[in-house]
Protein backbone atom coordinates (compact mmCIF):
# COMPACT_ATOMS: atom_id res chain seq x y z
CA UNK A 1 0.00 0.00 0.00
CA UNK A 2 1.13 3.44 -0.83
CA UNK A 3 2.13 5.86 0.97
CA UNK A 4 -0.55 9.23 0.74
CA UNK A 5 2.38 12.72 -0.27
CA UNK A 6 1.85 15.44 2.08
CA UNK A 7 2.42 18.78 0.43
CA UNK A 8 5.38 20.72 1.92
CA UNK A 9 3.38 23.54 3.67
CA UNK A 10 6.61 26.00 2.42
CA UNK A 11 6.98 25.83 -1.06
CA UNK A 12 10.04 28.58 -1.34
CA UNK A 13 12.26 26.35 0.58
CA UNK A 14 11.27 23.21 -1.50
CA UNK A 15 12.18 24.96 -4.20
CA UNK A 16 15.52 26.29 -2.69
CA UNK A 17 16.53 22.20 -2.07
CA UNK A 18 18.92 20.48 -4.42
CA UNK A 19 17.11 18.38 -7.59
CA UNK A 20 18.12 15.24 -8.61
CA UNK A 21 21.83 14.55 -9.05
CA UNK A 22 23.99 16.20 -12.51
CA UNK A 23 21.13 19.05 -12.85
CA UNK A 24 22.14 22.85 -12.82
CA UNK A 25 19.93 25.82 -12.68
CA UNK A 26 19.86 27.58 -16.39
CA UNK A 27 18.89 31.05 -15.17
CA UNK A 28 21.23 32.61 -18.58
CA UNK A 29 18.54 31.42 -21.24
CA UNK A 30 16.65 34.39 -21.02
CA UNK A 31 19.43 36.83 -21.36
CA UNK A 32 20.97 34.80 -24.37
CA UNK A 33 17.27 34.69 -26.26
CA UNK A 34 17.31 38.61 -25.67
CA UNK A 35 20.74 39.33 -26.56
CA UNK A 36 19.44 36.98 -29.80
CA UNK A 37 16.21 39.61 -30.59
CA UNK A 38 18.08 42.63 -30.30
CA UNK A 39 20.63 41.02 -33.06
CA UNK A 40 18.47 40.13 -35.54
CA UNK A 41 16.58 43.69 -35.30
CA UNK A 42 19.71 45.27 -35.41
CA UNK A 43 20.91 43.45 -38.48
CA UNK A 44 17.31 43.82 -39.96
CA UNK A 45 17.27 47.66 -39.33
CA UNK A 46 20.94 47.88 -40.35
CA UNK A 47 21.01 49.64 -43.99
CA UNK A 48 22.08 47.81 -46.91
CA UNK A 49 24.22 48.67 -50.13
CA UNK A 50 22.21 49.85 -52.71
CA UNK A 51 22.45 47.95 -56.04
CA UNK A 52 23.78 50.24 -59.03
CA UNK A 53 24.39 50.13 -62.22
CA UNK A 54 27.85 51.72 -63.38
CA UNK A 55 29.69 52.49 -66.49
CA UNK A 56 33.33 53.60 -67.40
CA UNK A 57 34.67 56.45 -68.32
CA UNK A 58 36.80 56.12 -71.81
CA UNK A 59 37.98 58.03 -74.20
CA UNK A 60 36.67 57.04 -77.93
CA UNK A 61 34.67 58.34 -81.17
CA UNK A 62 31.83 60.84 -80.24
CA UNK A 63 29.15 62.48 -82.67
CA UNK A 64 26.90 65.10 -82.02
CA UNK A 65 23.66 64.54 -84.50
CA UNK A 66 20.42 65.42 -85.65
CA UNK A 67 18.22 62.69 -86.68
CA UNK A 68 15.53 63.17 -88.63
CA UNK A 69 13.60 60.91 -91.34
CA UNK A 70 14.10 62.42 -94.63
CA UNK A 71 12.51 61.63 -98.43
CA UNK A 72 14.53 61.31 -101.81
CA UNK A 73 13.74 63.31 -104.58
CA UNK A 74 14.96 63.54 -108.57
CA UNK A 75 16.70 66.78 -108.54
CA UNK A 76 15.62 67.50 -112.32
CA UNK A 77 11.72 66.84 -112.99
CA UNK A 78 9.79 67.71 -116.19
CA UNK A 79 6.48 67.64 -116.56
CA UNK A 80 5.65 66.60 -120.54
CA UNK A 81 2.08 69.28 -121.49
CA UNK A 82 0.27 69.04 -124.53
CA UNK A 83 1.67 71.75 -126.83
CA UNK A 84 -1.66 71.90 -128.71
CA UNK A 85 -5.38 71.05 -128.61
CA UNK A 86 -6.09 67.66 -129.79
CA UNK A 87 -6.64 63.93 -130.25
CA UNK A 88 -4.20 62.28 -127.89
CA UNK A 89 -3.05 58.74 -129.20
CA UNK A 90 -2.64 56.35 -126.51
CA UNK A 91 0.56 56.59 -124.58
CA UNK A 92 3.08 53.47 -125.14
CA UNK A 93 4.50 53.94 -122.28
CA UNK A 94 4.55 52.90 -118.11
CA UNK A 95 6.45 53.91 -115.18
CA UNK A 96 9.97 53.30 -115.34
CA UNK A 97 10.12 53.41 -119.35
CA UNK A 98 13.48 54.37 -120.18
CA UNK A 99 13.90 57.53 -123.08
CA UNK A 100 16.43 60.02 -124.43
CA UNK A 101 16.60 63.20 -124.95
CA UNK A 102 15.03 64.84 -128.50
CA UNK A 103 14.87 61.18 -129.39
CA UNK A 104 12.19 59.19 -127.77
CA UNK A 105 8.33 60.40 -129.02
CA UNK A 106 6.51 60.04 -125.51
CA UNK A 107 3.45 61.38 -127.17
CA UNK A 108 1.47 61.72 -130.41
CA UNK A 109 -1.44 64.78 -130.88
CA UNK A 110 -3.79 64.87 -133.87
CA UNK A 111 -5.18 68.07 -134.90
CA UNK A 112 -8.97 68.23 -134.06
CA UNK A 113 -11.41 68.80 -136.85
CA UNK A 114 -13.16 72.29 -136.75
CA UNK A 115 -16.86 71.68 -136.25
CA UNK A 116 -18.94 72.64 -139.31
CA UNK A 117 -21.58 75.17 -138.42
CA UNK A 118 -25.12 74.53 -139.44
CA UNK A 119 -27.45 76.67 -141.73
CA UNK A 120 -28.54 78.71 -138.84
CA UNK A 121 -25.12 79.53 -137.36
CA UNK A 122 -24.35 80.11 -140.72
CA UNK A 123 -26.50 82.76 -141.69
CA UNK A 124 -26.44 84.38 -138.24
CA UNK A 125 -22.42 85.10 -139.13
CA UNK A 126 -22.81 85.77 -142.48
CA UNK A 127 -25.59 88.52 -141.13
CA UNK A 128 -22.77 89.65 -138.25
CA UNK A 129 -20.15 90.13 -140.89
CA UNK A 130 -22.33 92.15 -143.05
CA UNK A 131 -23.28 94.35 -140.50
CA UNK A 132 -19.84 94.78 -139.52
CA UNK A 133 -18.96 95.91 -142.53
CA UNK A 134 -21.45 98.59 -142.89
CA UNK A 135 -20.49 99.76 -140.03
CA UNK A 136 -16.73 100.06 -141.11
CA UNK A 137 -17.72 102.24 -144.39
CA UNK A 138 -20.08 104.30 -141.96
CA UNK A 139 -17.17 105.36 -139.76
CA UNK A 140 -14.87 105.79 -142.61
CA UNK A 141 -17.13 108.05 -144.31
CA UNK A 142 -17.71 109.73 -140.93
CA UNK A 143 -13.73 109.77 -140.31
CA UNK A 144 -13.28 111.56 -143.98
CA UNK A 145 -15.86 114.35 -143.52
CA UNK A 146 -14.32 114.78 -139.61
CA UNK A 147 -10.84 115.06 -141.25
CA UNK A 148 -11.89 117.81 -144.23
CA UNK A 149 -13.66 119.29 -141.71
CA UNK A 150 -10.74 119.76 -139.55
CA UNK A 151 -8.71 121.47 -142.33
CA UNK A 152 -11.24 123.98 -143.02
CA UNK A 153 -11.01 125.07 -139.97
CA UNK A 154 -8.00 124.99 -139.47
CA UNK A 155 -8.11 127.60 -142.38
CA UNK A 156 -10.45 129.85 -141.28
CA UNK A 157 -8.61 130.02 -137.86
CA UNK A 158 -5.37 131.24 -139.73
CA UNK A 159 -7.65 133.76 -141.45
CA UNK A 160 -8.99 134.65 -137.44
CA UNK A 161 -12.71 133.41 -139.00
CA UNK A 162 -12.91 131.25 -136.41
CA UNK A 163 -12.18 130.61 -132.40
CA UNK A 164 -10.16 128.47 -130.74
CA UNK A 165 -12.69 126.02 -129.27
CA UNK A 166 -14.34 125.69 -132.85
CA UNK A 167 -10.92 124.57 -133.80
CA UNK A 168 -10.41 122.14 -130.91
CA UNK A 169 -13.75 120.61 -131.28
CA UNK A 170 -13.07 119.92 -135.06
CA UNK A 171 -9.89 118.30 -134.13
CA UNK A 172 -11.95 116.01 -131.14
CA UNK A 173 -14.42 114.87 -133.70
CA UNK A 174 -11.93 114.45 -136.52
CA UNK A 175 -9.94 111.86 -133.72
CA UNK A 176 -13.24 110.30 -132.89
CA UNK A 177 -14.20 108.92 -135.54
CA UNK A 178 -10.80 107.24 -136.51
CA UNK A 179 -11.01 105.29 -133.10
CA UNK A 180 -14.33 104.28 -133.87
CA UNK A 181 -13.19 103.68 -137.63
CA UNK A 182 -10.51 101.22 -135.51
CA UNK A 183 -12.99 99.12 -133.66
CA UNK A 184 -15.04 98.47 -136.29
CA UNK A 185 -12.66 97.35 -138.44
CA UNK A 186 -11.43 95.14 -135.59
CA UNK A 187 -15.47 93.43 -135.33
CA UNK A 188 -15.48 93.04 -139.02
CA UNK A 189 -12.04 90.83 -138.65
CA UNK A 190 -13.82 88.91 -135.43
CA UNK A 191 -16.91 88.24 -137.78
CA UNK A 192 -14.81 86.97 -141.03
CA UNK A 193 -12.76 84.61 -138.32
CA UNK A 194 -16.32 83.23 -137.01
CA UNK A 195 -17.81 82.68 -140.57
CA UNK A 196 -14.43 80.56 -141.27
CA UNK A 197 -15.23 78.10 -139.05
CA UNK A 198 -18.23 77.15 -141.06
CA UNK A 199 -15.48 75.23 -143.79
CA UNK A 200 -16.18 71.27 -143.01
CA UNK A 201 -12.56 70.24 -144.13
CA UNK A 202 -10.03 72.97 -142.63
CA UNK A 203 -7.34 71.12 -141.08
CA UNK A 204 -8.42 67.64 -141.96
CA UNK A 205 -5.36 67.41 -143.65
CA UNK A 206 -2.95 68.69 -140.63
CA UNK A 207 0.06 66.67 -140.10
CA UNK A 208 0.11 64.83 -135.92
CA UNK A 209 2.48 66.74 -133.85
CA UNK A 210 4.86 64.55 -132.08
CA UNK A 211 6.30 65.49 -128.75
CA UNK A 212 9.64 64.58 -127.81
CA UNK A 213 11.52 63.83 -124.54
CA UNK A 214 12.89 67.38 -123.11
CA UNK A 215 15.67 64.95 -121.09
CA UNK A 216 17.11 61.65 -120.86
CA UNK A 217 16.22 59.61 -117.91
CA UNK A 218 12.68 57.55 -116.87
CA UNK A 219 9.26 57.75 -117.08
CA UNK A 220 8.23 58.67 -113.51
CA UNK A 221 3.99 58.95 -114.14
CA UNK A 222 1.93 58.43 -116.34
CA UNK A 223 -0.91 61.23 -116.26
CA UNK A 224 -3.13 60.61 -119.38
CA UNK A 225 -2.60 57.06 -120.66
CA UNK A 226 -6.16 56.41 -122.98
CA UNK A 227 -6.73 58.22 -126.35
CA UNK A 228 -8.82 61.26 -125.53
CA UNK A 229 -8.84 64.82 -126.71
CA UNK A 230 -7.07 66.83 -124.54
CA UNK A 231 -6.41 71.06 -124.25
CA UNK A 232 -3.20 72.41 -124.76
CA UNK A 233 -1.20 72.66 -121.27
CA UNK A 234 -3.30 69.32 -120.00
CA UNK A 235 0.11 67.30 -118.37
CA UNK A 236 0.72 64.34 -119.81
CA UNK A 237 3.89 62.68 -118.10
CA UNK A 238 6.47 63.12 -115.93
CA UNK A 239 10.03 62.46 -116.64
CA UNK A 240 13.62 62.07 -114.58
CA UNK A 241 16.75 60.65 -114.48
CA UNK A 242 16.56 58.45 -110.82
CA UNK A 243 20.03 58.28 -110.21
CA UNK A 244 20.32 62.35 -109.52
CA UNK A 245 18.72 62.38 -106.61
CA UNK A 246 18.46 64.48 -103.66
CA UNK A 247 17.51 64.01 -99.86
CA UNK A 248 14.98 66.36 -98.44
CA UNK A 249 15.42 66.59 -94.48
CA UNK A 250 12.47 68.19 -92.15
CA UNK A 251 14.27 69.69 -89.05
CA UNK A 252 13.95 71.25 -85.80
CA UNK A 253 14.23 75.40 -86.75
CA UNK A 254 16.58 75.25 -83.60
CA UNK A 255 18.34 72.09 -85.03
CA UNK A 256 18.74 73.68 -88.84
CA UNK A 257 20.68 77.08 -87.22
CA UNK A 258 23.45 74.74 -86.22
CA UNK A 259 23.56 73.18 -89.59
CA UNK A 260 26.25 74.26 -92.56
CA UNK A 261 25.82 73.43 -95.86
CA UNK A 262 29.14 70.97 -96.36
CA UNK A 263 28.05 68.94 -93.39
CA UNK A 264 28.04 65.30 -93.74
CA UNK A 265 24.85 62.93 -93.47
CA UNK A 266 24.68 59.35 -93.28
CA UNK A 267 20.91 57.70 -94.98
CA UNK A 268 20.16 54.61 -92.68
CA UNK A 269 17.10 52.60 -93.04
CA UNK A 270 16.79 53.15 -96.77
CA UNK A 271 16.90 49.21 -97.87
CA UNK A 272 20.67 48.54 -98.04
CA UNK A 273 22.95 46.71 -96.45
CA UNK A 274 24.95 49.83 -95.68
CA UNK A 275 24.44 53.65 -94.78
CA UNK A 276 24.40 55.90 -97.77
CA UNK A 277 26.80 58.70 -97.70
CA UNK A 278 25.58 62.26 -98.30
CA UNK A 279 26.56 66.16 -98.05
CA UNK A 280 24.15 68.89 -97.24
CA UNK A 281 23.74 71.12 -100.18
CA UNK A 282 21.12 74.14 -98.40
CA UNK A 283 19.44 74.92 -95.66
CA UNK A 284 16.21 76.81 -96.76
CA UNK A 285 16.05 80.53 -95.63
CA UNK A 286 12.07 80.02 -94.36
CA UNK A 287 10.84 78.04 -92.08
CA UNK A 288 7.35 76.53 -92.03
CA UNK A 289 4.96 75.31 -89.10
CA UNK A 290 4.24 71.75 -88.84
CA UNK A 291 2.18 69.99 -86.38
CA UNK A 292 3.92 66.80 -84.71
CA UNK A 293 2.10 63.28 -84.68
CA UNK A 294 1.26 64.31 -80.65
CA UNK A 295 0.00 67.58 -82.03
CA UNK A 296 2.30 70.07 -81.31
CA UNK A 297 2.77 72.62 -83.60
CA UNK A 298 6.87 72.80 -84.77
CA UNK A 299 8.87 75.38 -86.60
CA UNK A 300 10.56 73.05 -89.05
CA UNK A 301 12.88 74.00 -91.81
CA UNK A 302 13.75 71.87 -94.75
CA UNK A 303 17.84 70.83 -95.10
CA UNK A 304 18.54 69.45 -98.91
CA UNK A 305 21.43 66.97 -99.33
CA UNK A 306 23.26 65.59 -102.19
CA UNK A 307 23.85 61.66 -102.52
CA UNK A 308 27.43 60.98 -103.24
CA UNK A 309 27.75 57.66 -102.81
CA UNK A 310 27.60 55.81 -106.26
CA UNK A 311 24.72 55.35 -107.94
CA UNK A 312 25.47 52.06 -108.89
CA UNK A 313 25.80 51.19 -105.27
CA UNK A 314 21.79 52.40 -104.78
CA UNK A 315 20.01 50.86 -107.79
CA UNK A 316 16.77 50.33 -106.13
CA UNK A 317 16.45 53.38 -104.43
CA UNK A 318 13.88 56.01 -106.15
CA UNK A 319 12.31 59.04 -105.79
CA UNK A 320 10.09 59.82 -102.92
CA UNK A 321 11.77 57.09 -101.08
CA UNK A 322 11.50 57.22 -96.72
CA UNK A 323 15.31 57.03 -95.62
CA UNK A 324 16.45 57.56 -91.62
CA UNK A 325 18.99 60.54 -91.87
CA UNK A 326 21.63 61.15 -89.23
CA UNK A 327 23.14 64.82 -89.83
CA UNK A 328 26.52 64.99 -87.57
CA UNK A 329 27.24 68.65 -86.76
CA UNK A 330 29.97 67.54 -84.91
CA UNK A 331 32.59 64.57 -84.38
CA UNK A 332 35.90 64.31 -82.80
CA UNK A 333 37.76 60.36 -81.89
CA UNK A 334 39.53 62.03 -78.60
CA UNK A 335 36.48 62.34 -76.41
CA UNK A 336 36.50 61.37 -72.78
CA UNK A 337 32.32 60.28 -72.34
CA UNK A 338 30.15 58.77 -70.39
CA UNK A 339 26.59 57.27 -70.50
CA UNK A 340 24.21 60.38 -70.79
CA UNK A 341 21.86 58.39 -67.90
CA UNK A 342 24.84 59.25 -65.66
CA UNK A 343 24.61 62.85 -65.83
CA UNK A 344 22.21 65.16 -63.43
CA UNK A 345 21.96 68.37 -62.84
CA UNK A 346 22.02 70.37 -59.47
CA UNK A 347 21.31 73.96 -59.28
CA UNK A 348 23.23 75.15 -62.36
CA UNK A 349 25.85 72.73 -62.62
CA UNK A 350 26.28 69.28 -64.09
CA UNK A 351 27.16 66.41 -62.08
CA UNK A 352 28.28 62.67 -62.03
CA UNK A 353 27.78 59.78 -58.51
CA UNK A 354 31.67 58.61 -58.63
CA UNK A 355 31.66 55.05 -57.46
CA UNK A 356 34.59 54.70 -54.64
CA UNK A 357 35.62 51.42 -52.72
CA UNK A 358 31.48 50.89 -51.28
CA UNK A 359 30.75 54.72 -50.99
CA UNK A 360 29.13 57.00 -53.93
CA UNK A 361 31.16 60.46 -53.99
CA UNK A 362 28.90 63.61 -55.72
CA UNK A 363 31.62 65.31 -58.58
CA UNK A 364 30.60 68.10 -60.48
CA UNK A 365 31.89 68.13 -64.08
CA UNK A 366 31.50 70.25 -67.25
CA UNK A 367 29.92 68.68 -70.09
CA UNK A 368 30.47 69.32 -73.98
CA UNK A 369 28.79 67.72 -76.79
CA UNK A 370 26.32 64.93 -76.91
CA UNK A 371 25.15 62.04 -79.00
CA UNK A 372 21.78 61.39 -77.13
CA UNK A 373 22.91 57.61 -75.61
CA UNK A 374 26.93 59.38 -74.62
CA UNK A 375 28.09 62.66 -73.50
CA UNK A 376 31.65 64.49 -73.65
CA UNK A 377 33.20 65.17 -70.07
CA UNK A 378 35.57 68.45 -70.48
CA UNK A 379 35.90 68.74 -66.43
CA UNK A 380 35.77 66.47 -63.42
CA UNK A 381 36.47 63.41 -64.27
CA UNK A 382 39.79 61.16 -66.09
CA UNK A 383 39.52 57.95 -67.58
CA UNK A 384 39.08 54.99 -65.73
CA UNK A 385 36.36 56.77 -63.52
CA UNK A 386 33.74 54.54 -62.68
CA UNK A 387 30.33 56.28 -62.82
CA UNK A 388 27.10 55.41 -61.43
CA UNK A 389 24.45 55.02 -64.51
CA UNK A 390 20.37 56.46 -63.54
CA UNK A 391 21.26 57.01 -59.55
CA UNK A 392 17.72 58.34 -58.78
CA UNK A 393 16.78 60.21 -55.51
CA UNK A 394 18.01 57.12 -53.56
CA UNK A 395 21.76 57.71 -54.24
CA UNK A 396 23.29 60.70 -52.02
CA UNK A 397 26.72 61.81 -51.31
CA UNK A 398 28.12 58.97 -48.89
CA UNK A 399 25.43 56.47 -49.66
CA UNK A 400 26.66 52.74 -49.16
CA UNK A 401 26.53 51.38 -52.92
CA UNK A 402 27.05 48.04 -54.94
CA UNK A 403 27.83 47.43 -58.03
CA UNK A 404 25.56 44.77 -60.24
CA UNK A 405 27.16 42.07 -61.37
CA UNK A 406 29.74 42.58 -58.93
């Protein structure tokens, strides 16, 4: 039978006795677990680099440009009228038709037929002629008694028979009647020309008139292709030689100041395998408004450059062509430059994050020229400089860094 336990009735002292043999008291374990806490939130509070992104400064080739899409264009154009009214004979010819100068016929005109007048029309010009006529031997008869008037008074005024103003009014009538002798001469001409037209076969027998090529080169357009009568002055084709061409550039007023004519261009994107070398021939004096694809209304100016590479290096490009045209107003292969992301500005003066050992160091430099991706350090900084690319508002002087990558 067991034996009932009897609490101890003072539970400090049976607390104060000695356990079981080998055990210690492990009053330390809660200092050590808060010694632990406060390390992690130290270590968790405790800032970290920042990752950057960083680039070298080196010296190499650096262009400042102006890029700008741009359009061929045949310097030399001519537009092919109709010399004459007429029949126009269908045109043998399509776009890209090859012809030479005073040689090639691009276009045939046959003389149209006068219409015949009828019996009506007829007699109605017969009757205008006529009465034109009368009234030219009316005024001449009028004009001969004005003029022998004249001289008898002129007479009598030697013999002081007559006054001035009798004299002068003789000499107004006698230059009346001869300008209306004039004109009515002139309306007897205009009704002989009208009754003319009433001859059915006038001009039946007119030779075609053939019209040659002004210039060597190709058939650009094609304006009137079928047979059809056409006015004299109606277009007919277009004609150039598409190996003299030009580029026509659309730039920035601002960006065409800085431009010289002389200044190199390079064509990209025109369907080559290579850029297309070019010189700028003018700058145009006016500038025109243009409104942008965002709608902003630009002051552009138009910059015309010659090809000079070889035309038989850029068979298949035309006229009107889209190229991508990089102007370089300025070059130089001894430039000390940096990613343009790596520039800022504060207050009025450009400046750079200089990566040290771990700690980013604020330089202020002077800056030149610029390609858009790279920029040309004068001041501030030598080569070998490590620079820190985009920094943003996190990166300030003394700011613990890393490198990506690193």
């Amino acid at each position: 039978m067991k034996e009932n336990s009897v609490p101890d009735p003072n539970p400090a002292k049976a607390a104060a006795r000695p356990g079981p043999a080998g055990a210690k008291p492990r009053r330390w374990l809660p200092y050590v677990g808060l010694v632990a806490v406060v390390v992690l939130i130290t270590l968790g509070l405790w800032p970290r680099p920042i990752p950057v992104e960083t680039a070298t400064a080196t010296v190499g080739t650096l262009r400042a440009v102006v890029s700008e899409e741009g359009k061929t264009r045949i310097r030399q154009r001519y537009t092919v009228s109709a010399p004459i009214t007429g029949q126009l004979r269908r045109l043998p010819f399509k776009a890209g038709a090859e012809v030479k100068v005073n040689e090639t016929v691009v276009a045939t005109i046959d003389p149209v037929t006068p219409t015949p007048l009828d019996a009506r029309s007829r007699a109605l010009a017969e009757a205008r002629r006529d009465a034109a006529a009368a009234n030219v031997e009316k005024s001449r008869a009028a004009h001969d008694f004005a003029s022998k008037e004249r001289q008898r008074f002129e007479l009598l005024f030697r013999q002081q028979t007559v006054s001035t103003q009798e004299l002068e009014k003789a000499q107004w009538n006698e230059s009346s009647t001869a300008k209306e002798l004039t004109a009515n001469e002139s309306a007897l001409r205009q009704a002989e020309a009208e009754l003319a037209e009433f001859a059915p076969l006038v001009g039946t027998n007119a030779a075609p008139r053939e019209v040659k090529a002004p210039a060597s080169g190709r058939v650009l357009r094609v304006f009137e292709e079928n047979a059809r009568v056409v006015p004299a002055g109606t277009p007919l084709l277009e004609i150039g030689d598409p190996t003299d061409l030009e580029v026509v550039i659309e730039v920035l007023s601002r960006d065409g100041a800085a431009i010289t004519p002389g200044t190199r261009v390079e064509l990209e994107q025109w369907g080559g395998p290579a850029p297309l070398q070019a010189r700028v021939r003018l700058v145009e004096p006016a500038a025109f408004t243009k409104v942008s694809a965002l709608g902003v209304e630009e002051q552009r100016v138009r910059v015309i450059a010659d090809l000079t590479t070889p035309p038989e290096q850029r068979l298949n490009l035309g006229d009107n062509f889209r190229v991508d045209a990089r102007i370089i107003i300025w070059e130089t292969d001894q430039a000390l430059k940096i990613p343009s992301g790596a520039l800022f500005h504060t207050g009025q003066s450009a400046a750079v994050f200089v990566l040290g050992s771990t700690r980013a160091q604020l330089r202020r430099v002077k800056a030149g020229q610029s390609s858009g991706a790279e920029v040309q350090i004068l001041e501030g900084l030598k080569t070998g400089d490590v620079v820190i690319i985009y920094p943003g508002s996190r990166i300030q002087e003394g700011a613990r860094v890393s490198r990506i990558g690193s």
